[in-house]
PDB file of N, CA and C in Angstrom:
ATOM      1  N   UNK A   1       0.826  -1.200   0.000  1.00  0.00           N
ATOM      2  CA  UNK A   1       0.000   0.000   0.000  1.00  0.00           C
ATOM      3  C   UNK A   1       0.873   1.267   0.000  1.00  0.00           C
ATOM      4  N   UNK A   2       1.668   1.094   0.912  1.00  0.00           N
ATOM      5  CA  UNK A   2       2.836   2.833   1.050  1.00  0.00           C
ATOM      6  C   UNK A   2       3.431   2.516  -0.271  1.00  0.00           C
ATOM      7  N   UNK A   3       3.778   1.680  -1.452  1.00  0.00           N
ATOM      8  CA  UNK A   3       4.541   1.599  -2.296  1.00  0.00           C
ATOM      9  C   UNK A   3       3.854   2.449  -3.854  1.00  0.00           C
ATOM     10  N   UNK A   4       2.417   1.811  -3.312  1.00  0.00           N
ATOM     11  CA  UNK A   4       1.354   2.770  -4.016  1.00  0.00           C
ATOM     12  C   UNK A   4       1.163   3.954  -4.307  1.00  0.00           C
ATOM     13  N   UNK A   5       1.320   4.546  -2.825  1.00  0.00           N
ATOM     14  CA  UNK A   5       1.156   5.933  -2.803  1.00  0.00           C
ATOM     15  C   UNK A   5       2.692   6.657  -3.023  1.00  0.00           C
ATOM     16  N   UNK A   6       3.819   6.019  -2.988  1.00  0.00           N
ATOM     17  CA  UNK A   6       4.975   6.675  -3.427  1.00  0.00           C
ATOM     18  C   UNK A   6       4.832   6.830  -4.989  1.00  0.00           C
ATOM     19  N   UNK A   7       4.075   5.982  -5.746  1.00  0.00           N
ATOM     20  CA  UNK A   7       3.955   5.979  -7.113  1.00  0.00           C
ATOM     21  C   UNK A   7       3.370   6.788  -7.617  1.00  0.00           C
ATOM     22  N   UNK A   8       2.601   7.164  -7.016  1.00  0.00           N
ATOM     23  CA  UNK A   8       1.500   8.265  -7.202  1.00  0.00           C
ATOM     24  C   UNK A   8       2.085   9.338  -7.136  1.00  0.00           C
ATOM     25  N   UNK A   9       2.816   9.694  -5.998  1.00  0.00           N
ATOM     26  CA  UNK A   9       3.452  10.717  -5.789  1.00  0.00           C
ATOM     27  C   UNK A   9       4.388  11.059  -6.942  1.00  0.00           C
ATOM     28  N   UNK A  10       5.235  10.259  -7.442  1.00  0.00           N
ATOM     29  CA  UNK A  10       6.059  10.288  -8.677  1.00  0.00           C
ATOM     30  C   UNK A  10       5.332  10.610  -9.843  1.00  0.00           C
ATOM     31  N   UNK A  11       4.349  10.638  -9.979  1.00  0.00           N
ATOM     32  CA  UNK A  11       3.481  10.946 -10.904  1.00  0.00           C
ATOM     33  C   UNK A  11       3.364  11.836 -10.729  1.00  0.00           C
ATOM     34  N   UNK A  12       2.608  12.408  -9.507  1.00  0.00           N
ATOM     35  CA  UNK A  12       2.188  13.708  -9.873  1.00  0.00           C
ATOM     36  C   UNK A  12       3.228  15.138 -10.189  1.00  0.00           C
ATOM     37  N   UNK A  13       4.500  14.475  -9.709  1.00  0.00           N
ATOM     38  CA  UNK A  13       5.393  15.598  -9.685  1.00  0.00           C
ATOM     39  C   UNK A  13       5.609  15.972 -11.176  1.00  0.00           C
ATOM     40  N   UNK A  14       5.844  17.410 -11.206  1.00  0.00           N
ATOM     41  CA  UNK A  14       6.209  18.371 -12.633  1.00  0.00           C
ATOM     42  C   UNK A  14       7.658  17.835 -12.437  1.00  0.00           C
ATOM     43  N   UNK A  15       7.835  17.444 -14.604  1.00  0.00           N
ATOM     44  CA  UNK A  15       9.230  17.466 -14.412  1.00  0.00           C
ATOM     45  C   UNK A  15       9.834  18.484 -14.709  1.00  0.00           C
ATOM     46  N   UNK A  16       9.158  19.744 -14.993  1.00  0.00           N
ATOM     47  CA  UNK A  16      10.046  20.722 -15.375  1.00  0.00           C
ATOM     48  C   UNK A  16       9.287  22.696 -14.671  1.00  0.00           C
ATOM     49  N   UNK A  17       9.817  23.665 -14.676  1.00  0.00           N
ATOM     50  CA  UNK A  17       9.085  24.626 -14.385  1.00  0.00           C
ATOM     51  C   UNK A  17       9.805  25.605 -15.175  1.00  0.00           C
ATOM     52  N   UNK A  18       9.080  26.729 -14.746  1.00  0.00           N
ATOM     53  CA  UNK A  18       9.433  28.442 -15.331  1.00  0.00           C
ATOM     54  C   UNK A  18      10.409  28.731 -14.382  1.00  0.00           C
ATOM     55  N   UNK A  19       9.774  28.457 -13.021  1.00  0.00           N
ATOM     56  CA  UNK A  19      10.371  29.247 -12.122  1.00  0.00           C
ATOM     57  C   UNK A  19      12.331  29.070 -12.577  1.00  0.00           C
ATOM     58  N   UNK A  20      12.318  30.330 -12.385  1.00  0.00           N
ATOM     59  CA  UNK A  20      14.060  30.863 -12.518  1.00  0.00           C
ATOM     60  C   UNK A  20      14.388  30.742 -11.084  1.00  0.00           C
ATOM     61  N   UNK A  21      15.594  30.033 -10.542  1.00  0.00           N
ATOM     62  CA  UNK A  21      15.696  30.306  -8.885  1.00  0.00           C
ATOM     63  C   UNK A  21      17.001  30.850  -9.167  1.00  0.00           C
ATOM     64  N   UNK A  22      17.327  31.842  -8.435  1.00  0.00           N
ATOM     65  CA  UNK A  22      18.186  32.893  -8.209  1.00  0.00           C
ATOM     66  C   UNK A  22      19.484  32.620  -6.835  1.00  0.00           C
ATOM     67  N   UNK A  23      20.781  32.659  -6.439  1.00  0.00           N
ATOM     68  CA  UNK A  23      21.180  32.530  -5.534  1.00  0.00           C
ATOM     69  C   UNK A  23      20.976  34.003  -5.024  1.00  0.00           C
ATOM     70  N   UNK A  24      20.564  34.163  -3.806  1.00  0.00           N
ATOM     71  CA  UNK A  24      20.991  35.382  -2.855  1.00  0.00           C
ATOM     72  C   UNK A  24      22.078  36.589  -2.942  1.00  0.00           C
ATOM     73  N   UNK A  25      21.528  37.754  -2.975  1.00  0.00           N
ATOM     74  CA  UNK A  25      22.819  38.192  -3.047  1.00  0.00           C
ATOM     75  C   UNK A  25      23.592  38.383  -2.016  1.00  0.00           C
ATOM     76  N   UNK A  26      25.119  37.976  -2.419  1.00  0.00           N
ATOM     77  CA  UNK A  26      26.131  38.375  -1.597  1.00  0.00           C
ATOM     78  C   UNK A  26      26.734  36.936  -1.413  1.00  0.00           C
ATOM     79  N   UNK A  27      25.666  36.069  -1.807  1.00  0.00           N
ATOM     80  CA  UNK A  27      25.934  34.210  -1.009  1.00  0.00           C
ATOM     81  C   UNK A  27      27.199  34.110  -1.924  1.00  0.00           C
ATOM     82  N   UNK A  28      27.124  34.139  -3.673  1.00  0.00           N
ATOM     83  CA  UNK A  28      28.321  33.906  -4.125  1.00  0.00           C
ATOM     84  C   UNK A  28      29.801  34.481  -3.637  1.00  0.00           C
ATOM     85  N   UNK A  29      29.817  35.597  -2.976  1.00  0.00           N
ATOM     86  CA  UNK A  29      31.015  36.407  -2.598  1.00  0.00           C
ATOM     87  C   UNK A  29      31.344  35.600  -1.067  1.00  0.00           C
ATOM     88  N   UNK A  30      30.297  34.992  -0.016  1.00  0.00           N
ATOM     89  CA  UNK A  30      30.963  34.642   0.887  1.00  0.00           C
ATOM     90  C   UNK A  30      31.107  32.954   0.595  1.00  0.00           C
ATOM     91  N   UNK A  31      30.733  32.369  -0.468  1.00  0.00           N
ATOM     92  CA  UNK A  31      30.956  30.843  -1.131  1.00  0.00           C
ATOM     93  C   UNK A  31      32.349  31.131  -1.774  1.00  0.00           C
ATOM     94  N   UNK A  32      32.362  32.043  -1.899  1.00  0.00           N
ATOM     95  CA  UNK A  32      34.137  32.353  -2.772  1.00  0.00           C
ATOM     96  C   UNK A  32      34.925  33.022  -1.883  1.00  0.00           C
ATOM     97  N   UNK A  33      34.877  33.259  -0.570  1.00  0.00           N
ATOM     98  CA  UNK A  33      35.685  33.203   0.523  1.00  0.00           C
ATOM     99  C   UNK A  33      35.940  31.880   0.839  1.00  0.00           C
ATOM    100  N   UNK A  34      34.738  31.361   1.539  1.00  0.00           N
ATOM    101  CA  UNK A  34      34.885  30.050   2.552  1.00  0.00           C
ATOM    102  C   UNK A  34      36.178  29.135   1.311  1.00  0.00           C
ATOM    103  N   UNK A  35      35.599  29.251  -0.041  1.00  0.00           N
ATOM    104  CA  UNK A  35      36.199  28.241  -0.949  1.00  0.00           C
ATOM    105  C   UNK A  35      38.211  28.445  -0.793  1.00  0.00           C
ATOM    106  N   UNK A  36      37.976  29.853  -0.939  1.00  0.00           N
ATOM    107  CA  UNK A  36      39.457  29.818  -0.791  1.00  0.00           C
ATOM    108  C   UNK A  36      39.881  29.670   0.998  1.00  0.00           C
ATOM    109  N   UNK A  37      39.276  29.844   1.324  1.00  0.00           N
ATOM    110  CA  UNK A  37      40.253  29.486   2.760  1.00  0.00           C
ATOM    111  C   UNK A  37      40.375  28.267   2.846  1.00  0.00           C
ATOM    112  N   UNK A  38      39.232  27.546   2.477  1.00  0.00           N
ATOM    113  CA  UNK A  38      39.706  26.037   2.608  1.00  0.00           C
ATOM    114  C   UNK A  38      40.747  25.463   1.736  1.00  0.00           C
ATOM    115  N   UNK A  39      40.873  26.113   0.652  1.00  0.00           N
ATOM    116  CA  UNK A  39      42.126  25.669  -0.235  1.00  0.00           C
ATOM    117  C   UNK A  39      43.332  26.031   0.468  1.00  0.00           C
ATOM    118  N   UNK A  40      43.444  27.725   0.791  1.00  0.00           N
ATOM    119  CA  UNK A  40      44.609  28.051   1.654  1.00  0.00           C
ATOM    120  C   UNK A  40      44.784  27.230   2.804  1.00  0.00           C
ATOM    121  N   UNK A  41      44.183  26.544   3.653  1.00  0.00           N
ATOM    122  CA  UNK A  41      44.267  25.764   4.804  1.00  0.00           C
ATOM    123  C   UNK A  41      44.492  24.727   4.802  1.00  0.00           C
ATOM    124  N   UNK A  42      43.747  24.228   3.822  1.00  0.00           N
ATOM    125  CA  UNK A  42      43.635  22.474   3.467  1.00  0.00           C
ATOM    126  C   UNK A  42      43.164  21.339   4.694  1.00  0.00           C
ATOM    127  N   UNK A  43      41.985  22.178   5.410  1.00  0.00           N
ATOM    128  CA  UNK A  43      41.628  21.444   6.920  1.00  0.00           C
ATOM    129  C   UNK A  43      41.053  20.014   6.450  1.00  0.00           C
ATOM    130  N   UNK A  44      41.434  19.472   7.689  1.00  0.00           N
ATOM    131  CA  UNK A  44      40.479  18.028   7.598  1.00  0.00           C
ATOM    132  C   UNK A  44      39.161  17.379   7.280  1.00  0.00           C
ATOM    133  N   UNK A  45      38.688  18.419   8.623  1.00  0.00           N
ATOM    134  CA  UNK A  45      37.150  18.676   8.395  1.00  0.00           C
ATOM    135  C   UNK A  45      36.699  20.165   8.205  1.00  0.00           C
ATOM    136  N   UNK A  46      35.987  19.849   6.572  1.00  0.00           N
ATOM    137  CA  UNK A  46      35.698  21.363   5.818  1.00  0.00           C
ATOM    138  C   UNK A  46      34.358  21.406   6.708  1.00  0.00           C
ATOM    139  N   UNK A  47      33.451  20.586   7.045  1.00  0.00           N
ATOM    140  CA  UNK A  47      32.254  21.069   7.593  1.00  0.00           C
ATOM    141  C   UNK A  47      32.756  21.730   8.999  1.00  0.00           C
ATOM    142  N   UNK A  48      33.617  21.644   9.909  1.00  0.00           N
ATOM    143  CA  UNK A  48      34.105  22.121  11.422  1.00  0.00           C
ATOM    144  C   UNK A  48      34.613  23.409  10.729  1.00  0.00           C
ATOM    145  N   UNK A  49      35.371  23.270   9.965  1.00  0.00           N
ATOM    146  CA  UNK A  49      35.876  24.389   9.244  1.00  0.00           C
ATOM    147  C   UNK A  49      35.327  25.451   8.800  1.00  0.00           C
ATOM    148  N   UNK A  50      34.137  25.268   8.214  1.00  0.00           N
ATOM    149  CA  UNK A  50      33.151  25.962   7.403  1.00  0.00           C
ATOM    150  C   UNK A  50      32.451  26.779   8.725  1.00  0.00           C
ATOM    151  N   UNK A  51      31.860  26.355   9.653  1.00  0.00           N
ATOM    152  CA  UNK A  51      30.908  26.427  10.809  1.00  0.00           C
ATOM    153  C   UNK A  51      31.995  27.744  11.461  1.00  0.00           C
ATOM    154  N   UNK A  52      33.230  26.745  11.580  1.00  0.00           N
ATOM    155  CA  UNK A  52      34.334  28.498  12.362  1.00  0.00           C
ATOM    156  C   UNK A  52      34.361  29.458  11.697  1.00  0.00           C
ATOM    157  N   UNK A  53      34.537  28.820  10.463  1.00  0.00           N
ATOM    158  CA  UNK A  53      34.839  30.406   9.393  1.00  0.00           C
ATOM    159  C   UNK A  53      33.998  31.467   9.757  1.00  0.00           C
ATOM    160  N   UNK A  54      32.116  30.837   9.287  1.00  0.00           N
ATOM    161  CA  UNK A  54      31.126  31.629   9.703  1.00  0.00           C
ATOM    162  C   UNK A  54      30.975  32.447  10.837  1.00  0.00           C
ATOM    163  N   UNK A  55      31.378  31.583  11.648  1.00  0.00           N
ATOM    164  CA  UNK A  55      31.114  32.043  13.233  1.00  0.00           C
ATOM    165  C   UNK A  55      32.022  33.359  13.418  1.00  0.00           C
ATOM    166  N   UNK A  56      33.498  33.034  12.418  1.00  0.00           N
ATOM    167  CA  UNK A  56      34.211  34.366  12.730  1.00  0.00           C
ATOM    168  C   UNK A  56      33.692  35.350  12.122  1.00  0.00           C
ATOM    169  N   UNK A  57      33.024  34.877  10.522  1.00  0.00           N
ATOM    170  CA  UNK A  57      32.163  36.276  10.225  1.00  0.00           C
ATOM    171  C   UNK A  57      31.406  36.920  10.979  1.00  0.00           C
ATOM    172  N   UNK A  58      30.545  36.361  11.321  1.00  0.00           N
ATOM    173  CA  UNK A  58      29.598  36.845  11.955  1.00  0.00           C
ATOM    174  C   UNK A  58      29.847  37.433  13.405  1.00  0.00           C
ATOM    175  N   UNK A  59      30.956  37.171  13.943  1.00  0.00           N
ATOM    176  CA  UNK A  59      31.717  38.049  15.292  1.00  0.00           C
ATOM    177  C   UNK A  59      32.213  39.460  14.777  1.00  0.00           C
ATOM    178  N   UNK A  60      32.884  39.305  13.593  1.00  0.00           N
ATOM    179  CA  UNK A  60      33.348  40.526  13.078  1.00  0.00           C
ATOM    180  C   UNK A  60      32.097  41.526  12.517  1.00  0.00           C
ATOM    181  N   UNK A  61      31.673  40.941  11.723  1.00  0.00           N
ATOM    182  CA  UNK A  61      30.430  41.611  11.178  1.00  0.00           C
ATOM    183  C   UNK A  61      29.457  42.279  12.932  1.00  0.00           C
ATOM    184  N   UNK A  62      29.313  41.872  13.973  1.00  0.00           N
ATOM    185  CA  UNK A  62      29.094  42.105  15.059  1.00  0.00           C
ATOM    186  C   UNK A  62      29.658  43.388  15.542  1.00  0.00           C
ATOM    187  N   UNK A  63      31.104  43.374  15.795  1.00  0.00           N
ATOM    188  CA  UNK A  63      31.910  44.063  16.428  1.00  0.00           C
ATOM    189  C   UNK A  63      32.171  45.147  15.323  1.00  0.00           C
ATOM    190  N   UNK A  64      32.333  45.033  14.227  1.00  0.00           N
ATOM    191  CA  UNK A  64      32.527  46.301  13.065  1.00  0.00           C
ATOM    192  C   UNK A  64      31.644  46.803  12.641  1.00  0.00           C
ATOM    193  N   UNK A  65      30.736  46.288  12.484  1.00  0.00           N
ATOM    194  CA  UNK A  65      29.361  46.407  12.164  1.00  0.00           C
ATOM    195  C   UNK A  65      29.289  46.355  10.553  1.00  0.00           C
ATOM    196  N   UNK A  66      30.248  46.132   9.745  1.00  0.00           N
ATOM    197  CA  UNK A  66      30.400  45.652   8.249  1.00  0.00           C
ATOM    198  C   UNK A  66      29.875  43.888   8.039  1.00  0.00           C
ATOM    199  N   UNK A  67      29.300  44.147   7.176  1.00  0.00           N
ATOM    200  CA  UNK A  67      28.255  42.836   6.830  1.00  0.00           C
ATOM    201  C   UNK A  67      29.282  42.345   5.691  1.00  0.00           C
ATOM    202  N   UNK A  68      29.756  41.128   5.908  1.00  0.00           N
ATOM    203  CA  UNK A  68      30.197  40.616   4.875  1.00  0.00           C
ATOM    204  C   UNK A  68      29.720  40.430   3.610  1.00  0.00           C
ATOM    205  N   UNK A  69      28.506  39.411   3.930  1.00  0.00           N
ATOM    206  CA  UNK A  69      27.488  39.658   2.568  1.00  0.00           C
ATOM    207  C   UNK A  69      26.911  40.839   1.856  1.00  0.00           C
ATOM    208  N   UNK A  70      26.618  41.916   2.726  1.00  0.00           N
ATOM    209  CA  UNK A  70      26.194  42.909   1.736  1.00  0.00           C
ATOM    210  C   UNK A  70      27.036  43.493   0.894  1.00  0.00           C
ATOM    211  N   UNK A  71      28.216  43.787   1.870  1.00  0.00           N
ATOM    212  CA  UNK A  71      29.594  44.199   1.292  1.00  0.00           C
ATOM    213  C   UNK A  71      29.704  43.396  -0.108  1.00  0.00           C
ATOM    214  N   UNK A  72      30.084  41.932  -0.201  1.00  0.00           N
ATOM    215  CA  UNK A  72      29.734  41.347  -1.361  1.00  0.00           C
ATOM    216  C   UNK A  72      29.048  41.880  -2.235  1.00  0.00           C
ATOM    217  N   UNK A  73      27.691  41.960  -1.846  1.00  0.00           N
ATOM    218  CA  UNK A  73      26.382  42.278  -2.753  1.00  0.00           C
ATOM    219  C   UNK A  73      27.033  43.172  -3.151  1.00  0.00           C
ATOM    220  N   UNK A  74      27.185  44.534  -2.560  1.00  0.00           N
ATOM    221  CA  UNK A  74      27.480  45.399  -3.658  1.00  0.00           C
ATOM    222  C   UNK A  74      28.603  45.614  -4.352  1.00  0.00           C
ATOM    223  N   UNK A  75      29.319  44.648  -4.048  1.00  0.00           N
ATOM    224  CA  UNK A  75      30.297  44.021  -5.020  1.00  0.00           C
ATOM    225  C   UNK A  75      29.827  43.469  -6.367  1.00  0.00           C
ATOM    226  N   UNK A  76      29.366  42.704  -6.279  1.00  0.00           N
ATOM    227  CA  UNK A  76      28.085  41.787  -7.499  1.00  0.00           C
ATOM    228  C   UNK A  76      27.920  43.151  -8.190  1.00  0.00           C
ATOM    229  N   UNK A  77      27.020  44.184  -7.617  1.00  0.00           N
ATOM    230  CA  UNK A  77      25.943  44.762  -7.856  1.00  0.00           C
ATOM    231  C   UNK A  77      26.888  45.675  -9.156  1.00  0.00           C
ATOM    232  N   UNK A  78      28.437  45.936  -8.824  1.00  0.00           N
ATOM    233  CA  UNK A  78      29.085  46.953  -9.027  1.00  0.00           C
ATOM    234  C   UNK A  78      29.544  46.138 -10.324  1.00  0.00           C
ATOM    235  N   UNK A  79      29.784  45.419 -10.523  1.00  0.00           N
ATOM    236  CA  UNK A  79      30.642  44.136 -11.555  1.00  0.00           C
ATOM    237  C   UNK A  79      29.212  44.140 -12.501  1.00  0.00           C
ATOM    238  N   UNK A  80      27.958  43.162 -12.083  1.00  0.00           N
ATOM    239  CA  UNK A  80      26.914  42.986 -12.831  1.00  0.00           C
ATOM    240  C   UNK A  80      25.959  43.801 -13.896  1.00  0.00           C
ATOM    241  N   UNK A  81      25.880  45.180 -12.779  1.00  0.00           N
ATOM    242  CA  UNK A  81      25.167  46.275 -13.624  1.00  0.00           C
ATOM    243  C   UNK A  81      25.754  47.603 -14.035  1.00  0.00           C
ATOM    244  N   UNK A  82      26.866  47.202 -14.222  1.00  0.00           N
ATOM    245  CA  UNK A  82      27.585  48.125 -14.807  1.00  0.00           C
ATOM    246  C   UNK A  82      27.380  48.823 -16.041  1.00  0.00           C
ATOM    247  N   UNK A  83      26.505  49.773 -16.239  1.00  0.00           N
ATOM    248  CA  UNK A  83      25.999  49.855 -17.332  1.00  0.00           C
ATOM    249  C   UNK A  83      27.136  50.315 -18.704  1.00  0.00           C
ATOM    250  N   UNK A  84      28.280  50.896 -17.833  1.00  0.00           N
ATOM    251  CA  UNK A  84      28.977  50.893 -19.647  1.00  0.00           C
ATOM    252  C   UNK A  84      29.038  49.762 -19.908  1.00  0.00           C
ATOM    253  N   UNK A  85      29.307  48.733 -19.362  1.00  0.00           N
ATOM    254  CA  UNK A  85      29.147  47.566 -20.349  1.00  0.00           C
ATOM    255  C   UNK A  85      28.004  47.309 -21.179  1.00  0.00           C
ATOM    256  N   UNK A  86      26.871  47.878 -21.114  1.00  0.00           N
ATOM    257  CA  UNK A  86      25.610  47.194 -21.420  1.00  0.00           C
ATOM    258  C   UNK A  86      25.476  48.398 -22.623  1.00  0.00           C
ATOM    259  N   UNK A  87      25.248  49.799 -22.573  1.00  0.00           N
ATOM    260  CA  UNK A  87      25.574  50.235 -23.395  1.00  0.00           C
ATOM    261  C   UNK A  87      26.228  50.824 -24.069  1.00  0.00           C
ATOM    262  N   UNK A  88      25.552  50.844 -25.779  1.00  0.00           N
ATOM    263  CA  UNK A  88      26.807  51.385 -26.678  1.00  0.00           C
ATOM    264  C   UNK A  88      27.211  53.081 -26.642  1.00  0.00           C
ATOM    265  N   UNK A  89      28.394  52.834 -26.835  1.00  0.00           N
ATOM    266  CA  UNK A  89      29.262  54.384 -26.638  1.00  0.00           C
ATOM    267  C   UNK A  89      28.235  54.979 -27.339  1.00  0.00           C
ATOM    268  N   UNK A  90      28.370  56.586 -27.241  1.00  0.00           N
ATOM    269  CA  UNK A  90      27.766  57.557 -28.050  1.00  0.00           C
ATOM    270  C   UNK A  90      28.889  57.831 -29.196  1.00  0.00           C
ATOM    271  N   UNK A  91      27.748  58.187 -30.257  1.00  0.00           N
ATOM    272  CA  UNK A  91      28.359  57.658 -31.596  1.00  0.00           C
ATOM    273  C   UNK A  91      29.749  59.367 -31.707  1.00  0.00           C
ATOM    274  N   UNK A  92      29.476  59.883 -30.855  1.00  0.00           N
ATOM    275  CA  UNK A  92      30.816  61.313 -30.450  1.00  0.00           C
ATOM    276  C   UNK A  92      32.073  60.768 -30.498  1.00  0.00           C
ATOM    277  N   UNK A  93      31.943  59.574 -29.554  1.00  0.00           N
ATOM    278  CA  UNK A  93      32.981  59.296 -28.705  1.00  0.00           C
ATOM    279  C   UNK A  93      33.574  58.110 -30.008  1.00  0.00           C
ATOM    280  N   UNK A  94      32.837  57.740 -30.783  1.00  0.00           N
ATOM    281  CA  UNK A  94      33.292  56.711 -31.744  1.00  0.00           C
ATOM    282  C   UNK A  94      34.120  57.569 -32.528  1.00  0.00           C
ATOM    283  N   UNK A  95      33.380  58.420 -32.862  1.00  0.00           N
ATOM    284  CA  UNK A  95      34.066  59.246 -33.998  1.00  0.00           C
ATOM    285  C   UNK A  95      35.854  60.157 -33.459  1.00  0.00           C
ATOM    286  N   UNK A  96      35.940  60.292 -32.585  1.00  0.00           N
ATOM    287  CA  UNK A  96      36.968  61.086 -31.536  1.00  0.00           C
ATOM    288  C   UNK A  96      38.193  59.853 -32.031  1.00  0.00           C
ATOM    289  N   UNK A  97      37.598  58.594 -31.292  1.00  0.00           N
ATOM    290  CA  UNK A  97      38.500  57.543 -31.219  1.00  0.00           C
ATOM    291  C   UNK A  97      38.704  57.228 -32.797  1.00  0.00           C
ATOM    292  N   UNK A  98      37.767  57.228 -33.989  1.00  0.00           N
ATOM    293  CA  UNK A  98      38.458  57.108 -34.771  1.00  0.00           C
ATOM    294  C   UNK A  98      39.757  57.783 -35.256  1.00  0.00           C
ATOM    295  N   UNK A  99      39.256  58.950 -35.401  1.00  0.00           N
ATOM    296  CA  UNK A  99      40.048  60.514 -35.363  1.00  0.00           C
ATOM    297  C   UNK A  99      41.663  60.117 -35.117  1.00  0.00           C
ATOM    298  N   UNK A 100      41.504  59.790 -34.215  1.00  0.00           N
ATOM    299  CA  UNK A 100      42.960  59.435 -32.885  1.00  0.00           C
ATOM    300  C   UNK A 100      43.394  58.408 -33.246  1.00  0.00           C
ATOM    301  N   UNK A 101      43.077  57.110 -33.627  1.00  0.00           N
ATOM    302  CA  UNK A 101      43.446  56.159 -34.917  1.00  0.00           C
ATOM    303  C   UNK A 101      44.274  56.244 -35.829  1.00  0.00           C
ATOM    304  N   UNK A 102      43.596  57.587 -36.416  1.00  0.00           N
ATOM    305  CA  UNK A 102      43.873  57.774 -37.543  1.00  0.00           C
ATOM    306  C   UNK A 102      45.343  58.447 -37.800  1.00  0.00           C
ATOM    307  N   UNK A 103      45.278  59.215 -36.990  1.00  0.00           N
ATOM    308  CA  UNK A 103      45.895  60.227 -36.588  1.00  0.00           C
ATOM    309  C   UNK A 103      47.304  59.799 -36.416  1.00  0.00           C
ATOM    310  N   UNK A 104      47.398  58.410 -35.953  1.00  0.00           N
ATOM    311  CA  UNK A 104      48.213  57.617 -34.884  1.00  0.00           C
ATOM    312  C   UNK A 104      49.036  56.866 -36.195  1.00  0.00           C
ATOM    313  N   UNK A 105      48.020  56.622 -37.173  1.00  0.00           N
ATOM    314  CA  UNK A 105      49.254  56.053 -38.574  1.00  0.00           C
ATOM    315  C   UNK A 105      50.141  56.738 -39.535  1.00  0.00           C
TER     316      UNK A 105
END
């Protein structure tokens, strides 16, 4: 009977969705700390390891009152939406740099 209803259950589940899931911001910047300290250290146990690391963040982040993660975040924030990257020069500044190109042979 319970073997039944696990079957069922497998059924009903979606195999696929829309939903986009997103990591947190700031999580990648303190996943790319913990990562390198454990490389720099090379501890035994990464989970004992991992748990201190945190714990020291979060003492410091306490006592300084600087948030590691946000700090991150707007790290991300500064790298990601950087809009000169996203858009194109003004066509001034094309023409200048050709100019100066040109100029240059």
């Amino acid at each position: 009977m319970k073997r039944n209803k696990f079957i069922s259950l497998l059924k009903m589940a979606v195999p696929f969705s829309n939903t986009k899931l997103r990591v947190p911001r700031g999580f990648q910047n303190l996943l790319e700390g913990l990562s390198r300290e454990v490389l720099r250290n090379q501890p035994d146990n990464i989970v004992d390891f991992a748990a201190t690391y945190f714990d020291t963040l979060l003492k410091q982040r306490d006592v300084g009152g600087v948030d590691p993660a946000e700090f991150g975040a707007q790290s991300e924030d500064r790298f990601y939406n950087n809009k000169s990257f996203q858009q194109p020069r003004p066509a001034s500044q094309d023409s200048s740099d050709q100019e100066f190109a040109e100029s240059e042979t």
